[in-house]
Protein backbone atom coordinates (compact mmCIF):
# COMPACT_ATOMS: atom_id res chain seq x y z
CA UNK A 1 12.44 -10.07 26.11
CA UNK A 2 8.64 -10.35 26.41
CA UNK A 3 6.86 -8.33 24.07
CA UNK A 4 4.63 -5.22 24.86
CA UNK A 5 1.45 -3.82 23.06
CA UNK A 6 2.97 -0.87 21.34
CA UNK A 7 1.36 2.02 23.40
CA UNK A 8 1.92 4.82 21.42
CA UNK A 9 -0.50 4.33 18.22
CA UNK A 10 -1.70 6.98 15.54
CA UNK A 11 -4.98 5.95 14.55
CA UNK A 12 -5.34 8.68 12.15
CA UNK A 13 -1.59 8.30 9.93
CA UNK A 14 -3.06 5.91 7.61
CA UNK A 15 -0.77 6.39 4.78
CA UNK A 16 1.90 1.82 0.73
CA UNK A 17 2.96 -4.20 -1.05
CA UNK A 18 5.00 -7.05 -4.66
CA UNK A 19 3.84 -4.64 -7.42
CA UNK A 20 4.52 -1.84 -4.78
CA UNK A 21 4.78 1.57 -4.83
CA UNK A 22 7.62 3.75 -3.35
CA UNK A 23 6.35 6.50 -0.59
CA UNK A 24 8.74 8.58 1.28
CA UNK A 25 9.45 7.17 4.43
CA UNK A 26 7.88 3.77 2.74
CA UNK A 27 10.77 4.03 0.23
CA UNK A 28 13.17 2.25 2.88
CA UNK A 29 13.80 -1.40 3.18
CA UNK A 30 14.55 -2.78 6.67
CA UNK A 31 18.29 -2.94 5.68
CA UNK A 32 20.03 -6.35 5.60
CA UNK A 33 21.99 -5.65 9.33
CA UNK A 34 18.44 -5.52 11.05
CA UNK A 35 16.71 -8.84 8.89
CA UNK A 36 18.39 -10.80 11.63
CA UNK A 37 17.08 -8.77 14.16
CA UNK A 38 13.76 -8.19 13.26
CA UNK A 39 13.15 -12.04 12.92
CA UNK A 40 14.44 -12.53 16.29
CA UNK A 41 11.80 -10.35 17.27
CA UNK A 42 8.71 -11.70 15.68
CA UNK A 43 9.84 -15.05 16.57
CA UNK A 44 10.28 -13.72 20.19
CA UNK A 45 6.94 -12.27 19.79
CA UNK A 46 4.99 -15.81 18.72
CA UNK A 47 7.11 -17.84 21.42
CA UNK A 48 6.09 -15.43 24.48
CA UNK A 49 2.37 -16.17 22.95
CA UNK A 50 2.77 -19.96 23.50
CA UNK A 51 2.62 -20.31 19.17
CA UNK A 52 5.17 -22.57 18.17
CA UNK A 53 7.70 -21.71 16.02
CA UNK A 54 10.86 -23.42 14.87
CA UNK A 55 11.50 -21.35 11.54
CA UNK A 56 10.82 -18.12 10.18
CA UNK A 57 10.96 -17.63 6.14
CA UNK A 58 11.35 -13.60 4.65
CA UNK A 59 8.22 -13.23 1.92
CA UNK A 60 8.84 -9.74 1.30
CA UNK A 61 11.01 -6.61 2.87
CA UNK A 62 10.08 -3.11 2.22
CA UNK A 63 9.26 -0.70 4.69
CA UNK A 64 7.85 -3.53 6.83
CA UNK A 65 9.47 -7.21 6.89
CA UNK A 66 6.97 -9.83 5.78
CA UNK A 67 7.92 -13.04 7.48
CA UNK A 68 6.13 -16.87 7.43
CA UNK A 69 6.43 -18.30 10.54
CA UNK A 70 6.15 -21.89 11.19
CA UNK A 71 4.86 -24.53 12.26
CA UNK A 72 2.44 -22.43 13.33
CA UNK A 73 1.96 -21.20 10.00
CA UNK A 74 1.51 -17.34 10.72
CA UNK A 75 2.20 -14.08 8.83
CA UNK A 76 4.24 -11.76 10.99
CA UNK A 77 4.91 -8.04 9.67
CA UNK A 78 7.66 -6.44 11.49
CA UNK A 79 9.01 -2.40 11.00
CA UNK A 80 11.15 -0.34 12.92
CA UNK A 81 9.03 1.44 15.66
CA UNK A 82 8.12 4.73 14.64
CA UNK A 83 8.40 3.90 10.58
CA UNK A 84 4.90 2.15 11.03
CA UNK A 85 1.20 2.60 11.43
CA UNK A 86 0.48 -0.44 12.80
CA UNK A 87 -2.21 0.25 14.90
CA UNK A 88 -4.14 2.16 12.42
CA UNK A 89 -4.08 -1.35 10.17
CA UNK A 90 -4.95 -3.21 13.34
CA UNK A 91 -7.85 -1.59 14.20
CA UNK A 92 -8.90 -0.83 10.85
CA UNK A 93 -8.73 -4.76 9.91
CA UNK A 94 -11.01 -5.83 13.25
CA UNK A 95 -13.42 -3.01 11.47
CA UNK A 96 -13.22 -4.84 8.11
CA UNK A 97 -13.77 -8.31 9.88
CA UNK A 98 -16.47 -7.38 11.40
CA UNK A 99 -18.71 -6.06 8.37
CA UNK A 100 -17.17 -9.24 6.03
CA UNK A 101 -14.94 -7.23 4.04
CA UNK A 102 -12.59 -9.33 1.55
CA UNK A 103 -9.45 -8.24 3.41
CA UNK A 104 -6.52 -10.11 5.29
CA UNK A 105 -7.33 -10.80 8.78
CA UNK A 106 -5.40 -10.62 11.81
CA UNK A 107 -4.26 -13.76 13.59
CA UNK A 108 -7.11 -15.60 15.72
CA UNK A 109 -5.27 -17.24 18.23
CA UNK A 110 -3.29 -13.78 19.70
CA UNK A 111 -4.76 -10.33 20.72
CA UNK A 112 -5.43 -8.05 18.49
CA UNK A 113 -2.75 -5.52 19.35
CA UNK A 114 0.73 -4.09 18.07
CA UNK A 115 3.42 -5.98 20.00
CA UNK A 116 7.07 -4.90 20.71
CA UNK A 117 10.01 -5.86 21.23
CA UNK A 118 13.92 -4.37 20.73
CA UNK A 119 12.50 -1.39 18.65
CA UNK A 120 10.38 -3.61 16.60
CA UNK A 121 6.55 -3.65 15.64
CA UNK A 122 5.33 -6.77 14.91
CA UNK A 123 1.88 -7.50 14.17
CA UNK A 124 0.56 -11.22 13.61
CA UNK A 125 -1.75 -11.99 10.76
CA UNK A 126 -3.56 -14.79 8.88
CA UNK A 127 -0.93 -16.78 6.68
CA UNK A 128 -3.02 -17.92 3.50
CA UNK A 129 -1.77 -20.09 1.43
CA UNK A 130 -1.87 -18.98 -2.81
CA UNK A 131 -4.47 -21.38 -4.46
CA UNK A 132 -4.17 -19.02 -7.81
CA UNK A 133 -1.46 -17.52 -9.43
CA UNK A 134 -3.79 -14.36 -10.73
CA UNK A 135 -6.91 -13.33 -9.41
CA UNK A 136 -9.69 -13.13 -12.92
CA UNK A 137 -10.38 -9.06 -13.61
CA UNK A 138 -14.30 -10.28 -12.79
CA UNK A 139 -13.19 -11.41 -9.54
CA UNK A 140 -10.75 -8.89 -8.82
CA UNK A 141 -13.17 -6.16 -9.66
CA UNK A 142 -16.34 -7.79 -7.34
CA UNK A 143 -13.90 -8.14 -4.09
CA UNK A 144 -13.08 -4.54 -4.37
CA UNK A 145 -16.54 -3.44 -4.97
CA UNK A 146 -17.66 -5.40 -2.06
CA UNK A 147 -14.42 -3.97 0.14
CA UNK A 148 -15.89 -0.14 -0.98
CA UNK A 149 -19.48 -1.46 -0.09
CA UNK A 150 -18.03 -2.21 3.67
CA UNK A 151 -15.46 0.69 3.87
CA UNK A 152 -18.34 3.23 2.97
CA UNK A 153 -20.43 2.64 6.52
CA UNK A 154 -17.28 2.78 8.69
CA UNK A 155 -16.01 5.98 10.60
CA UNK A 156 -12.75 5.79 10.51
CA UNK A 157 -9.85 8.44 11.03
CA UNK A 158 -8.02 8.57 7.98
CA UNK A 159 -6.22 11.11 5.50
CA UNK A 160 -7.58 12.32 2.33
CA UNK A 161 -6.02 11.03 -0.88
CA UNK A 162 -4.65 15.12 -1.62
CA UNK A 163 -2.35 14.32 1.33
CA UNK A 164 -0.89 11.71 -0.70
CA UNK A 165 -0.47 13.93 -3.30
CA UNK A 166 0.56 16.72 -1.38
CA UNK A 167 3.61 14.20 0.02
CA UNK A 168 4.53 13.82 -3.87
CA UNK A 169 3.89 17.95 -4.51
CA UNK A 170 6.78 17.98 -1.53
CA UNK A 171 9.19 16.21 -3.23
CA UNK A 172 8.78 17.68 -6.29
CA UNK A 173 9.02 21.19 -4.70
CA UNK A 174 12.20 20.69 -3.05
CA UNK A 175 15.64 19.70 -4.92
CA UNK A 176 17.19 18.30 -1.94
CA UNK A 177 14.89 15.45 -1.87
CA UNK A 178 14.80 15.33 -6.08
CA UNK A 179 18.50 16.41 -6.64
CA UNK A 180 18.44 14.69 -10.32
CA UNK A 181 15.39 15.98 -11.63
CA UNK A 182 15.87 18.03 -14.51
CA UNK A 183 13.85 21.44 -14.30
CA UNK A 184 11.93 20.44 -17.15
CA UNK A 185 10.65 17.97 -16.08
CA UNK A 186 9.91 19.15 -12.28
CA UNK A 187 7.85 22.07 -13.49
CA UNK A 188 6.17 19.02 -15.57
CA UNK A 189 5.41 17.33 -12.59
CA UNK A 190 4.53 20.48 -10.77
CA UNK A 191 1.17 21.01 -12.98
CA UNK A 192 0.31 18.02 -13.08
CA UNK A 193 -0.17 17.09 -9.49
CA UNK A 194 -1.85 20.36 -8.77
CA UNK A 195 -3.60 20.70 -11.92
CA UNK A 196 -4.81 17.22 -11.44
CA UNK A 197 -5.41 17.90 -7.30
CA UNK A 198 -7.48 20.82 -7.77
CA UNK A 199 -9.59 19.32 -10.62
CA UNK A 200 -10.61 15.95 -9.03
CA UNK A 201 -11.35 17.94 -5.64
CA UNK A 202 -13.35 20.48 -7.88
CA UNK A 203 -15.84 17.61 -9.83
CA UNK A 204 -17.44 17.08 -6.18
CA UNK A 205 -17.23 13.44 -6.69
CA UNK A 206 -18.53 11.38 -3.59
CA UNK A 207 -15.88 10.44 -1.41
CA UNK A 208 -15.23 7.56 1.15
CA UNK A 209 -12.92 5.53 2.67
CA UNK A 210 -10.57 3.16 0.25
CA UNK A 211 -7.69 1.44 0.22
CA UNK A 212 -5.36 3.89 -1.17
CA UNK A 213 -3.09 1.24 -3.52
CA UNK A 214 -5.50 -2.25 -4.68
CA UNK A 215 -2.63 -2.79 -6.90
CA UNK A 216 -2.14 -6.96 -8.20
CA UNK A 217 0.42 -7.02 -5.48
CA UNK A 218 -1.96 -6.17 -2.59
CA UNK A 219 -4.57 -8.69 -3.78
CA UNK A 220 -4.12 -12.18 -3.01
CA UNK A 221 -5.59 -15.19 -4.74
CA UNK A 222 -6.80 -17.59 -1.99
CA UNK A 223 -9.53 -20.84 -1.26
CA UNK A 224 -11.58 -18.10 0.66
CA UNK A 225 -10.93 -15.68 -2.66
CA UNK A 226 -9.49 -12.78 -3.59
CA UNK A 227 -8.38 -10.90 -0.19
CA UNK A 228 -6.53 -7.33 -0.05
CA UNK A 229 -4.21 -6.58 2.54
CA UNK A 230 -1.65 -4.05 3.05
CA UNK A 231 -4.35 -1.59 4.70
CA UNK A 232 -1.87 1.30 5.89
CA UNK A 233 -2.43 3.03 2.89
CA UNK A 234 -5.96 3.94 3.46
CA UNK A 235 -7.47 7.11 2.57
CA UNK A 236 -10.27 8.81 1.59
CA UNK A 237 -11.93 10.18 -2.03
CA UNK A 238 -13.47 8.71 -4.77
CA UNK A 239 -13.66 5.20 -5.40
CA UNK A 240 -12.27 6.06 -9.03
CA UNK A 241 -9.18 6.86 -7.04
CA UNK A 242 -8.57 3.29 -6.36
CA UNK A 243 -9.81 2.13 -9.24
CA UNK A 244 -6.47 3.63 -11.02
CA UNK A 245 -4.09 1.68 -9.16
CA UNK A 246 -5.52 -1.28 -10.75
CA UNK A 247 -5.34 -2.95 -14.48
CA UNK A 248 -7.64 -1.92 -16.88
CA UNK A 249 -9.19 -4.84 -17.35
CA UNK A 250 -10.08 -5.17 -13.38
CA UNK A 251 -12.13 -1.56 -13.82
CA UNK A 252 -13.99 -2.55 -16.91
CA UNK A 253 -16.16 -5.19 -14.61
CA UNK A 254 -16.08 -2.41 -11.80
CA UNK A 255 -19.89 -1.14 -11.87
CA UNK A 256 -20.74 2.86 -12.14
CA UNK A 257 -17.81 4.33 -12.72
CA UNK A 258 -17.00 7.89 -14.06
CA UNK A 259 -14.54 7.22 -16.58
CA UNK A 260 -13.41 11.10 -16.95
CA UNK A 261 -12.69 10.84 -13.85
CA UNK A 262 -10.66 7.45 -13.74
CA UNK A 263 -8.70 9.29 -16.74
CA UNK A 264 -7.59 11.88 -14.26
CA UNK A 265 -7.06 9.70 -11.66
CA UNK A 266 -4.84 6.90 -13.54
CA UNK A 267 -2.72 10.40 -14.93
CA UNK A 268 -2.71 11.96 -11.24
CA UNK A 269 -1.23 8.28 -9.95
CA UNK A 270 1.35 7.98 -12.83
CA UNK A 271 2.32 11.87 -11.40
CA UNK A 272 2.91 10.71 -7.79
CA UNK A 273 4.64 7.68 -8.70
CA UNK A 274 6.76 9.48 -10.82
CA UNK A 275 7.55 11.76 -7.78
CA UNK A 276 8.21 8.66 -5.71
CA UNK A 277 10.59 7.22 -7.81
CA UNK A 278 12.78 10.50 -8.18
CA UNK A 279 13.16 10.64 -4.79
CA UNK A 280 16.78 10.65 -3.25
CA UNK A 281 16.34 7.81 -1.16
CA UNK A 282 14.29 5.50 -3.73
CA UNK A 283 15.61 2.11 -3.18
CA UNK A 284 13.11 0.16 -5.44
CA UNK A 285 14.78 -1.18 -8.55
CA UNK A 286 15.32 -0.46 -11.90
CA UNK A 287 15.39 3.40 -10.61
CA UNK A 288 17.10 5.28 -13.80
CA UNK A 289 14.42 3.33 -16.37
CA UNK A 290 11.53 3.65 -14.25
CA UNK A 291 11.94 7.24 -13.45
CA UNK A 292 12.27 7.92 -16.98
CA UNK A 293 9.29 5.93 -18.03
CA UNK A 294 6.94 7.65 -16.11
CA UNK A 295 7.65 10.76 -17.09
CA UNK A 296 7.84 9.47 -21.09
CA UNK A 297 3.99 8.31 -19.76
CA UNK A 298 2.86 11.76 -18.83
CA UNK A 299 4.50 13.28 -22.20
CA UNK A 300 3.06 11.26 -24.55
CA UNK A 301 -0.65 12.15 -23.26
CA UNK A 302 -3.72 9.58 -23.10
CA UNK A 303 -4.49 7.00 -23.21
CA UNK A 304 -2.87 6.58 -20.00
CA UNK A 305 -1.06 3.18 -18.88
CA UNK A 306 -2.31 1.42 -15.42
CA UNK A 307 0.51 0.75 -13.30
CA UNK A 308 0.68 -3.24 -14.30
CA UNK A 309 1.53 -1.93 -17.74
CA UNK A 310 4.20 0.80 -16.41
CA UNK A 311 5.53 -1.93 -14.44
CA UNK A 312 6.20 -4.30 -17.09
CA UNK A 313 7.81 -1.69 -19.39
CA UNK A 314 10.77 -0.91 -16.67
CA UNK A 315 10.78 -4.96 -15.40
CA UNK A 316 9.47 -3.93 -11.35
């Protein structure tokens, strides 16, 4: 089967990468039955493109399957159709490109588009090869400042961050998609997301287009430097938003920020994680710990973790 340019895109449904964060319909894995398949396609994909590949090797599988491709030495990502926003990520990267932002690019030697083929996405991207185990917090900090510096001139369709919220407020609200969460505890997470909404909306902080989740697993370490992909989760709000996805040492070299409002931020994102994980269909690991350690987070009050601490308490 030749593949197709996916023809059906939603440029606007920006909406999560190895320190990753559950979402909703981003909590699901492609399941083992359709690895095989799913390969089959991106390889299909790269042949019918004249790339040549003998050998495809899995990097990472959550919503989307992350897949080396070689000789050729590409990065395929491959979802289900209709469990993706591709297309937003495609177009949003050519944007990036083209203003010099630190971010993954797409594949050079291929169109720019979303291909399919059997009930696959596949996108092609730039493989790069890890020169650095660990990006420094100095450099860490200036790629992201420079990735805010390019996202602020762009008009681009995207969500604002309270929709991200509002996806955790959801799941909170309803007990058939939280069945074991105490009622304690949900009216805990109840406040907090709202209170937390409603006062980060009301300090009339500028807002602007971000990546939604720079977390250590969505930066890479390479000879061009530190590069962030996973761009589906783009939203808008304050840059102080981002800034509490990452480690603390990361936002002390981040110029001009309002640290009140990074407090509420880091406590809003421990909130909608928390959510996340207490969702029915959570398949990330270490569920029963991790659920309980965010909510032992919010409890015990500031200061409040980043999520590379919260990770290495419950062993993500």
């Amino acid at each position: 089967m030749h593949p197709t340019e996916c023809v059906a895109p939603n440029a606007s449904a920006g909406s999560f990468a190895t320190t990753e964060l559950p979402r909703r319909w981003q909590d699901l894995t492609v399941e083992p039955p359709d690895v095989a398949r799913a390969i089959d396609a991106a390889i299909s994909v790269a042949v019918a493109l004249d790339l040549p590949v003998d050998g495809a090797t899995v990097l990472h599988n959550s919503n989307k399957l992350a897949l080396r491709l070689t000789p050729c030495d590409v990065l395929a990502r491959v979802a289900h159709v209709g469990q993706e926003v591709a297309q937003f990520e495609v177009e949003l990267a050519q944007r990036l490109a083209e203003v010099g932002c630190p971010a993954g690019t797409l594949e050079p030697r291929v169109d720019p588009i979303v291909y399919v083929d059997d009930g696959f996405a596949v996108t092609l991207w730039t493989y790069y090869e890890p020169v650095t185990p660990e990006v420094s917090p100095a450099d860490y900090a200036d790629a992201l400042e420079r990735l805010h510096v390019g996202m602020r001139g762009l008009d681009v369709s995207s969500p604002s961050f309270t929709d991200r919220v509002a996806e955790a407020e959801e799941l909170v609200a309803r007990s058939d998609l939280t069945p074991e969460l105490a009622s304690a505890d949900r009216a805990l997470l109840r406040s907090t997301l709202g209170t937390l909404r409603r006062t980060i909306v009301d300090r009339g902080a500028r807002e602007q287009l971000l990546h939604g989740e720079p977390h250590p697993g969505n930066v890479l370490g390479t000879k061009d430097g530190a590069l962030f992909i996973d761009l589906e989760t783009c939203c808008r709000g304050p840059v102080e938003f981002d800034l509490a996805h990452v480690p603390q040492a990361v936002s002390q070299h981040y110029p001009g920020l309002d640290q009140r409002l990074l407090r509420d931020c880091r406590q809003l994102v421990l909130a909608m994680v928390a959510a996340w994980r207490w969702d029915r269909g959570d398949q990330f690991p270490n569920g029963t710990r991790a659920r309980q350690e965010f909510l032992r987070a919010l409890r015990a009050g500031p200061p409040w973790p980043t999520l590379d601490v919260m990770v290495a308490r419950h062993g993500r």
